[in-house]
PDB file of N, CA and C in Angstrom:
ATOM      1  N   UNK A   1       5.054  32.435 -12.282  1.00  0.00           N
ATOM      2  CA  UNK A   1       6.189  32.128 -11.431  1.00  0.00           C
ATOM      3  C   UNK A   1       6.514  30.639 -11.563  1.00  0.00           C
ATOM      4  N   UNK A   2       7.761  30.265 -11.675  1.00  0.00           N
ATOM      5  CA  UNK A   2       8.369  28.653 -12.089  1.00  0.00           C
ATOM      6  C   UNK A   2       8.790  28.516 -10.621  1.00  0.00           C
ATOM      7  N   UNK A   3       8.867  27.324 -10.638  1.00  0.00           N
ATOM      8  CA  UNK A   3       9.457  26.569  -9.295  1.00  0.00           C
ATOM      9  C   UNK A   3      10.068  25.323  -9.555  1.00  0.00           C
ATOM     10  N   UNK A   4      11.447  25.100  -9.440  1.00  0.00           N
ATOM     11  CA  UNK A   4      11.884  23.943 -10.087  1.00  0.00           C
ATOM     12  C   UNK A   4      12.690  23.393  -8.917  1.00  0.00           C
ATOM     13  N   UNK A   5      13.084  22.633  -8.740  1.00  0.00           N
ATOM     14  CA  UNK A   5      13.970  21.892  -7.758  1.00  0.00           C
ATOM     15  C   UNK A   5      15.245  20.634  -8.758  1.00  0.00           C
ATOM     16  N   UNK A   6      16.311  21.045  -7.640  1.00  0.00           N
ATOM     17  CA  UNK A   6      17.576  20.162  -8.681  1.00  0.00           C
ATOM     18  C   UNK A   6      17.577  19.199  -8.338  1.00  0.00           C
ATOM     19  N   UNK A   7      18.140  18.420  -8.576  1.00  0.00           N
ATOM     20  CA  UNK A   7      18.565  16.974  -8.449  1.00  0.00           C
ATOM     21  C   UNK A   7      18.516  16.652  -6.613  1.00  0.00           C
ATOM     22  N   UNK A   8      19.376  17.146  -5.996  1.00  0.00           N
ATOM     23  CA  UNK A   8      19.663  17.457  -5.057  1.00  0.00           C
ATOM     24  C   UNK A   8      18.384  17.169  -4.200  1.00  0.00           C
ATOM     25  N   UNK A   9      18.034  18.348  -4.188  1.00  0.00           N
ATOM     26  CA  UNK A   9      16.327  19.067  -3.358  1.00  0.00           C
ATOM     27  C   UNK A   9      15.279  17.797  -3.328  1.00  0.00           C
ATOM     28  N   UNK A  10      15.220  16.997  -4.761  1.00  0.00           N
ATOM     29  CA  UNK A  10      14.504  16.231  -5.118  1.00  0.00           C
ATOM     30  C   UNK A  10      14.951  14.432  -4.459  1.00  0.00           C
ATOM     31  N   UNK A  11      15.374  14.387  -4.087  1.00  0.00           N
ATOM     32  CA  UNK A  11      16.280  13.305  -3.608  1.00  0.00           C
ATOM     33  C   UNK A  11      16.420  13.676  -2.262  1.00  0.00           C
ATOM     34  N   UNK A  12      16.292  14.525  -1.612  1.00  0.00           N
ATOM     35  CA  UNK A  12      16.347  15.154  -0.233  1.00  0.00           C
ATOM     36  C   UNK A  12      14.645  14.996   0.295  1.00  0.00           C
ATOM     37  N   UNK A  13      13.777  15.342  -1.014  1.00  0.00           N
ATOM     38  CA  UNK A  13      12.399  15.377  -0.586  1.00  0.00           C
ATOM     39  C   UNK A  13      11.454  13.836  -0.710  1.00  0.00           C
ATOM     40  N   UNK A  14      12.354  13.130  -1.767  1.00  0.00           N
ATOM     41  CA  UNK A  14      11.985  11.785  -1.821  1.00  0.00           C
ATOM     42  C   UNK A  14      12.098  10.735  -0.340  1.00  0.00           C
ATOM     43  N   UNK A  15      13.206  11.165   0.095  1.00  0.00           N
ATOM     44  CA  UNK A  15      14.137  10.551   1.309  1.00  0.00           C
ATOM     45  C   UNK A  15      13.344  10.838   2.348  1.00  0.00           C
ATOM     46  N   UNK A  16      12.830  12.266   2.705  1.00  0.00           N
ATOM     47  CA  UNK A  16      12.168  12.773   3.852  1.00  0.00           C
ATOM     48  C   UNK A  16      10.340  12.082   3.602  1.00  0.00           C
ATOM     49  N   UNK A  17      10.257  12.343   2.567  1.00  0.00           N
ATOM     50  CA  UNK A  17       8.733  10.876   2.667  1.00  0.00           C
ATOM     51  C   UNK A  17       8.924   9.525   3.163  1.00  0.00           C
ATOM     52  N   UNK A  18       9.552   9.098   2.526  1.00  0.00           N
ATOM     53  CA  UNK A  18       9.668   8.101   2.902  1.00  0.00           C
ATOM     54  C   UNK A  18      10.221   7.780   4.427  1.00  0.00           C
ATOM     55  N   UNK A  19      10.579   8.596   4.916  1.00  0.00           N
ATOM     56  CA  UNK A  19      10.867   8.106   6.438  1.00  0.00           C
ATOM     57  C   UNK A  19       9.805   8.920   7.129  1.00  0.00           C
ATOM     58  N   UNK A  20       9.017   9.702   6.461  1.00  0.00           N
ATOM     59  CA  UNK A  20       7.770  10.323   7.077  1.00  0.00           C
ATOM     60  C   UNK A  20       6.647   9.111   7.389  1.00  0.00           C
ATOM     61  N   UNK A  21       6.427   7.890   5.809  1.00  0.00           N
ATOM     62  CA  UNK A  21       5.638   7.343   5.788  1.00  0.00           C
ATOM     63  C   UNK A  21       6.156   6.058   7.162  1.00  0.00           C
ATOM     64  N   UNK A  22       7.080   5.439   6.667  1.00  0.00           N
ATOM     65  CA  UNK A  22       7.914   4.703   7.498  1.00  0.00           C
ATOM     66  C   UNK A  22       8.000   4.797   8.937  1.00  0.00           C
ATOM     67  N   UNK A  23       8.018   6.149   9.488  1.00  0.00           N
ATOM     68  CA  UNK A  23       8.227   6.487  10.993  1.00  0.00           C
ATOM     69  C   UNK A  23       6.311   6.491  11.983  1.00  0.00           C
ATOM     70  N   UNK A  24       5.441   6.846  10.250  1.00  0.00           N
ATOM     71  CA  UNK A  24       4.012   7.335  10.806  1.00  0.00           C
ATOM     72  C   UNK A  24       3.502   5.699  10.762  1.00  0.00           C
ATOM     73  N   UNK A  25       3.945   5.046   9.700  1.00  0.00           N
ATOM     74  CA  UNK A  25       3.818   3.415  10.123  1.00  0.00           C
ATOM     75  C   UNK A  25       3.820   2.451  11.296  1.00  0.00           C
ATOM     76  N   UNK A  26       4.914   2.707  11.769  1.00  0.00           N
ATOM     77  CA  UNK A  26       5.598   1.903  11.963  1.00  0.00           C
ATOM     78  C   UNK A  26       5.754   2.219  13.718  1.00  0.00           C
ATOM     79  N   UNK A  27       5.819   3.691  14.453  1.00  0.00           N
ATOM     80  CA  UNK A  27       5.923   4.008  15.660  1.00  0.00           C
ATOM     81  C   UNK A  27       4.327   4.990  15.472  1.00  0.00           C
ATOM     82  N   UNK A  28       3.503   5.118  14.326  1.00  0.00           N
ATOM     83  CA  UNK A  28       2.929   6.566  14.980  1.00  0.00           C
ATOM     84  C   UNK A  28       3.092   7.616  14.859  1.00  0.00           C
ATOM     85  N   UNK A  29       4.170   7.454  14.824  1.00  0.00           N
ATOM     86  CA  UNK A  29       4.978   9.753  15.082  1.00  0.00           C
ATOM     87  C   UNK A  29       4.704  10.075  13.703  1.00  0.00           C
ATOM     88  N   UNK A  30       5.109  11.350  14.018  1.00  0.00           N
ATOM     89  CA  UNK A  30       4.861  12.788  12.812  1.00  0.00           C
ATOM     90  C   UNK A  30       6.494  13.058  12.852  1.00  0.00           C
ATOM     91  N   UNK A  31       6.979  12.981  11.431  1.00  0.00           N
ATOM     92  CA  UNK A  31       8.883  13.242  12.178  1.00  0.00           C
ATOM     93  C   UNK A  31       8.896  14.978  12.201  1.00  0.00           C
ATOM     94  N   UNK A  32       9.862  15.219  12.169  1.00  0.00           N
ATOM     95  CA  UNK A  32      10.229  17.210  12.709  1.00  0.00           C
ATOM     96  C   UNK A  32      11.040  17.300  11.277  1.00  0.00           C
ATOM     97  N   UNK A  33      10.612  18.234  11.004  1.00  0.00           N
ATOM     98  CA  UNK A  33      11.387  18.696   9.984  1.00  0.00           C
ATOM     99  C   UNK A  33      12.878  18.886   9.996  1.00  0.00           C
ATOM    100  N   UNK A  34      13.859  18.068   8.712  1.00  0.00           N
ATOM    101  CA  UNK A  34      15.282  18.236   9.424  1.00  0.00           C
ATOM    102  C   UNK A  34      16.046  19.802   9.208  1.00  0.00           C
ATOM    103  N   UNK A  35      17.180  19.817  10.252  1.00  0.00           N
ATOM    104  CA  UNK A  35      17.372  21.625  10.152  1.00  0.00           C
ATOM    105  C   UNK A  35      18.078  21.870   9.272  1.00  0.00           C
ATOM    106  N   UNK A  36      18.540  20.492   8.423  1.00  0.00           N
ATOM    107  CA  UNK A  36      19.710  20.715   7.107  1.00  0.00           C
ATOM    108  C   UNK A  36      18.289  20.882   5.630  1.00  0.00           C
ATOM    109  N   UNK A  37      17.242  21.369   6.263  1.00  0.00           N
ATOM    110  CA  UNK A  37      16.363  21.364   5.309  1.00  0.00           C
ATOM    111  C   UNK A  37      16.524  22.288   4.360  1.00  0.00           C
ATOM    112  N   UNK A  38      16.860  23.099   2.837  1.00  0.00           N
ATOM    113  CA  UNK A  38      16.901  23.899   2.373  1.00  0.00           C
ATOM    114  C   UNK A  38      15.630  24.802   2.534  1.00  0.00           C
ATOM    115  N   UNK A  39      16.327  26.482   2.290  1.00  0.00           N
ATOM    116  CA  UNK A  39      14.909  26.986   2.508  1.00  0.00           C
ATOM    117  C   UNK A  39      14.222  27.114   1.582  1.00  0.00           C
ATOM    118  N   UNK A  40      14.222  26.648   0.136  1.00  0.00           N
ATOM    119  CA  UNK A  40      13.522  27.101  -0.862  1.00  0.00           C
ATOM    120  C   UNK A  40      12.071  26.007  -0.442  1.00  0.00           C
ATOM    121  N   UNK A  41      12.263  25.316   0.211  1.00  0.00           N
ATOM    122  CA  UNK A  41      11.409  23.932   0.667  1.00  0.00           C
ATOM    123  C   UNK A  41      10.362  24.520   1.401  1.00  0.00           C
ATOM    124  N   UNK A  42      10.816  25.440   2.314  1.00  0.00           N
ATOM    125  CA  UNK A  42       9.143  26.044   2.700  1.00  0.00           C
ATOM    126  C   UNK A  42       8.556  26.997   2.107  1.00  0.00           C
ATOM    127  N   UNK A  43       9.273  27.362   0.824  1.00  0.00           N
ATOM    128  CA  UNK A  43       7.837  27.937   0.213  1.00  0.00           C
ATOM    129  C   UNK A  43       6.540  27.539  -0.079  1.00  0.00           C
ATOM    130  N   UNK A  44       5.596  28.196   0.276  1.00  0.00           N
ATOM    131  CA  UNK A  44       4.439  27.509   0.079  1.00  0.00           C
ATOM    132  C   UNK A  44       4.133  27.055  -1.816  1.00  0.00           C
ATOM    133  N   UNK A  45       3.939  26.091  -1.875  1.00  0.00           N
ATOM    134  CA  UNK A  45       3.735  24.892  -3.250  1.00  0.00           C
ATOM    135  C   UNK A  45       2.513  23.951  -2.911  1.00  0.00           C
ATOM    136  N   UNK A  46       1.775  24.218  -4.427  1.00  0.00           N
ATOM    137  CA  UNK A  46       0.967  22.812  -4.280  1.00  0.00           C
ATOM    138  C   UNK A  46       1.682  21.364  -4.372  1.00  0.00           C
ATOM    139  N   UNK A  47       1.039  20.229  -4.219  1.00  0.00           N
ATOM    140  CA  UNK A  47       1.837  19.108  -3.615  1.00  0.00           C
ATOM    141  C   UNK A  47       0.726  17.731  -4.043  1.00  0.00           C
ATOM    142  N   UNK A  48       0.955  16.808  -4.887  1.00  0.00           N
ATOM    143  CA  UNK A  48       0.143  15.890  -4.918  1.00  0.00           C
ATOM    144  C   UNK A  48       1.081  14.343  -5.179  1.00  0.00           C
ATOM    145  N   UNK A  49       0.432  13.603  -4.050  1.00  0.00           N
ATOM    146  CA  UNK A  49       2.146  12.055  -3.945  1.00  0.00           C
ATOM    147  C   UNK A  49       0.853  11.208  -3.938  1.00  0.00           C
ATOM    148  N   UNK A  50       1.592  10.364  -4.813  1.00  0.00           N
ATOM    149  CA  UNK A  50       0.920   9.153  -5.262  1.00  0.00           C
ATOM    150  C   UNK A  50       1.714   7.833  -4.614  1.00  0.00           C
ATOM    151  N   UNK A  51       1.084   6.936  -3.780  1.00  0.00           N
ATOM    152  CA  UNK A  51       1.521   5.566  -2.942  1.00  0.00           C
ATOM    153  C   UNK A  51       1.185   4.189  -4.426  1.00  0.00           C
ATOM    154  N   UNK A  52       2.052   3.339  -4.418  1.00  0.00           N
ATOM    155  CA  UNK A  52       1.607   2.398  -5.376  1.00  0.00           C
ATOM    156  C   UNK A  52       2.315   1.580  -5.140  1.00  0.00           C
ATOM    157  N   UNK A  53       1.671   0.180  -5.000  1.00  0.00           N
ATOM    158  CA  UNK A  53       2.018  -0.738  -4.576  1.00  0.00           C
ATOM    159  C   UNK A  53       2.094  -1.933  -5.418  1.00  0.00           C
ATOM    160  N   UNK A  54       3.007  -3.198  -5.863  1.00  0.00           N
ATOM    161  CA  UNK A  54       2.915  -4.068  -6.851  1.00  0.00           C
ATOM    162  C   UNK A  54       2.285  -5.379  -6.044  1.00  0.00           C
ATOM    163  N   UNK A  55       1.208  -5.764  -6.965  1.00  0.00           N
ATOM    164  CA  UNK A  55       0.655  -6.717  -6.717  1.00  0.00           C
ATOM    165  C   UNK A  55       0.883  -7.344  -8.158  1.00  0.00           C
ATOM    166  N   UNK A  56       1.348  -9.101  -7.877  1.00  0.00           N
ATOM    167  CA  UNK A  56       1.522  -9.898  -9.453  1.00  0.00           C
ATOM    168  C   UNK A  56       2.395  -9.086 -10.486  1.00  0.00           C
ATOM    169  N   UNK A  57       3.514  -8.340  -9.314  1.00  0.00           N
ATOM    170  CA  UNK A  57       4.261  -8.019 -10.199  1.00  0.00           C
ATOM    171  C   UNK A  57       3.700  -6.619 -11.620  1.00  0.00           C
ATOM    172  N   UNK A  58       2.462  -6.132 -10.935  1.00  0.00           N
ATOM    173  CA  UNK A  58       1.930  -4.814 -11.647  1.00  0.00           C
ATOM    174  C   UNK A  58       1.790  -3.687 -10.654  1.00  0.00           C
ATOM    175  N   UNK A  59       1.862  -2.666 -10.978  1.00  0.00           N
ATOM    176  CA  UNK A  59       2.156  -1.694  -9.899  1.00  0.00           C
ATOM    177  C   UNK A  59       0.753  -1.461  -9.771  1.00  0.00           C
ATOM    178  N   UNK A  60       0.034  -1.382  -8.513  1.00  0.00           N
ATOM    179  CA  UNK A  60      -1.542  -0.741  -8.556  1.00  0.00           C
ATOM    180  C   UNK A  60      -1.902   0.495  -7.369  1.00  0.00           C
ATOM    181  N   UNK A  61      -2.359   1.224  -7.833  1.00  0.00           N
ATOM    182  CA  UNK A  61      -2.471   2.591  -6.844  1.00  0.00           C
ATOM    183  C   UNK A  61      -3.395   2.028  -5.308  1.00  0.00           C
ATOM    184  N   UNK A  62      -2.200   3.387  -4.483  1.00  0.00           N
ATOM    185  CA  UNK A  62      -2.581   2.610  -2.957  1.00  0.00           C
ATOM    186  C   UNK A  62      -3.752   3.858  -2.122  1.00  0.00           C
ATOM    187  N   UNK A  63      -3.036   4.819  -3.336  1.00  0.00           N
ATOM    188  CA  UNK A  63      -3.599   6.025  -2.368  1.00  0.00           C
ATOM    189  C   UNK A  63      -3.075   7.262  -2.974  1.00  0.00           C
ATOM    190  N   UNK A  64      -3.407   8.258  -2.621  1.00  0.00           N
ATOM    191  CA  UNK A  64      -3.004   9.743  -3.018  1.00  0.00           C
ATOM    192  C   UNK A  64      -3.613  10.870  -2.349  1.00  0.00           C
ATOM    193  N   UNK A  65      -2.992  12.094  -2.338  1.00  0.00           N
ATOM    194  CA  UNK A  65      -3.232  12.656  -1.490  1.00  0.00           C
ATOM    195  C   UNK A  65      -2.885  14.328  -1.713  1.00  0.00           C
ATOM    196  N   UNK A  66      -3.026  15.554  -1.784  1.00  0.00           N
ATOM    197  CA  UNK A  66      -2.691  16.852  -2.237  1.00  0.00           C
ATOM    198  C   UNK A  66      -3.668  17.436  -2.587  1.00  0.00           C
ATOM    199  N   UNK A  67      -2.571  18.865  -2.794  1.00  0.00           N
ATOM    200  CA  UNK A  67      -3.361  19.897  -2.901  1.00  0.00           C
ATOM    201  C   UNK A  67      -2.740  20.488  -4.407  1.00  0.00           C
ATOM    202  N   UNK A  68      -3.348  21.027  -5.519  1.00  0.00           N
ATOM    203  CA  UNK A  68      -2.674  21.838  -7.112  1.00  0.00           C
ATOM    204  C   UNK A  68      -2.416  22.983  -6.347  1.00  0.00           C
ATOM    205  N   UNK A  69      -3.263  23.639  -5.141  1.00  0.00           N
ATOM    206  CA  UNK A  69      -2.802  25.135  -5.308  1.00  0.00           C
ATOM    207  C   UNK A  69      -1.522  24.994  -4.151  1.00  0.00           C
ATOM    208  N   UNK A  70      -0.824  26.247  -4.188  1.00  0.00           N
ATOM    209  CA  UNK A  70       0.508  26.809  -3.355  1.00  0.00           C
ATOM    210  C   UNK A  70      -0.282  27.270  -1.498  1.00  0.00           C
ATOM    211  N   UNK A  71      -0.524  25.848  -0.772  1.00  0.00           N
ATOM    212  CA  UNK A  71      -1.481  26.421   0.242  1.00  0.00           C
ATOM    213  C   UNK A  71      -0.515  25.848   1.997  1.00  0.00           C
ATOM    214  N   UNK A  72       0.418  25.427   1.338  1.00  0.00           N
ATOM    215  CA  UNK A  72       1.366  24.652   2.500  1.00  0.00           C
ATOM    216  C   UNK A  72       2.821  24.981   1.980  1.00  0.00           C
ATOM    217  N   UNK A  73       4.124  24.979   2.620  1.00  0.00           N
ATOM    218  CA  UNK A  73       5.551  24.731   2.482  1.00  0.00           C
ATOM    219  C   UNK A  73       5.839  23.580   1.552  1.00  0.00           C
ATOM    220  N   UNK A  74       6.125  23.376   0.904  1.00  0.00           N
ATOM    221  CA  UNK A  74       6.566  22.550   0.146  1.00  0.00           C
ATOM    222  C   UNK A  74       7.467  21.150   1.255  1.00  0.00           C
ATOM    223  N   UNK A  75       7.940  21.301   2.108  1.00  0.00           N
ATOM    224  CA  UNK A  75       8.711  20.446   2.683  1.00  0.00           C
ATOM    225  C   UNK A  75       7.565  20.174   3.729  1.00  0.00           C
TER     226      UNK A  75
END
């Protein structure tokens, strides 16, 4: 089974990290999932995001975090 996401989806899911990381920073909170969320997004998908941060102008890993198998929603 393939699972691909468009342009779109992918730019929707980039956006929603980052104000995930940003909001869990910064106030604490856990945000709510938004309701303009597509549904192909909660299919369950494995999921692995890599944090990296530039130091001297070289990018160096901050952190990472996931799962390979299909054990959560994708969103």
């Amino acid at each position: 089974m393939s699972f691909e996401l468009n342009l779109e989806e992918g730019k929707f899911l980039i956006q929603l990290a980052r104000s995930a990381v940003n909001e869990k920073l910064e106030k604490g909170k856990i945000i709510q999932t938004p309701k303009e969320t597509p549904k192909k997004l909660f299919e369950l998908c494995g999921v692995f995001v890599t944090i990296s941060t530039l130091k001297n102008g070289e990018k160096e890993l901050r952190g990472c975090i996931g799962y390979p198998y299909p054990t959560s929603p994708l969103v």
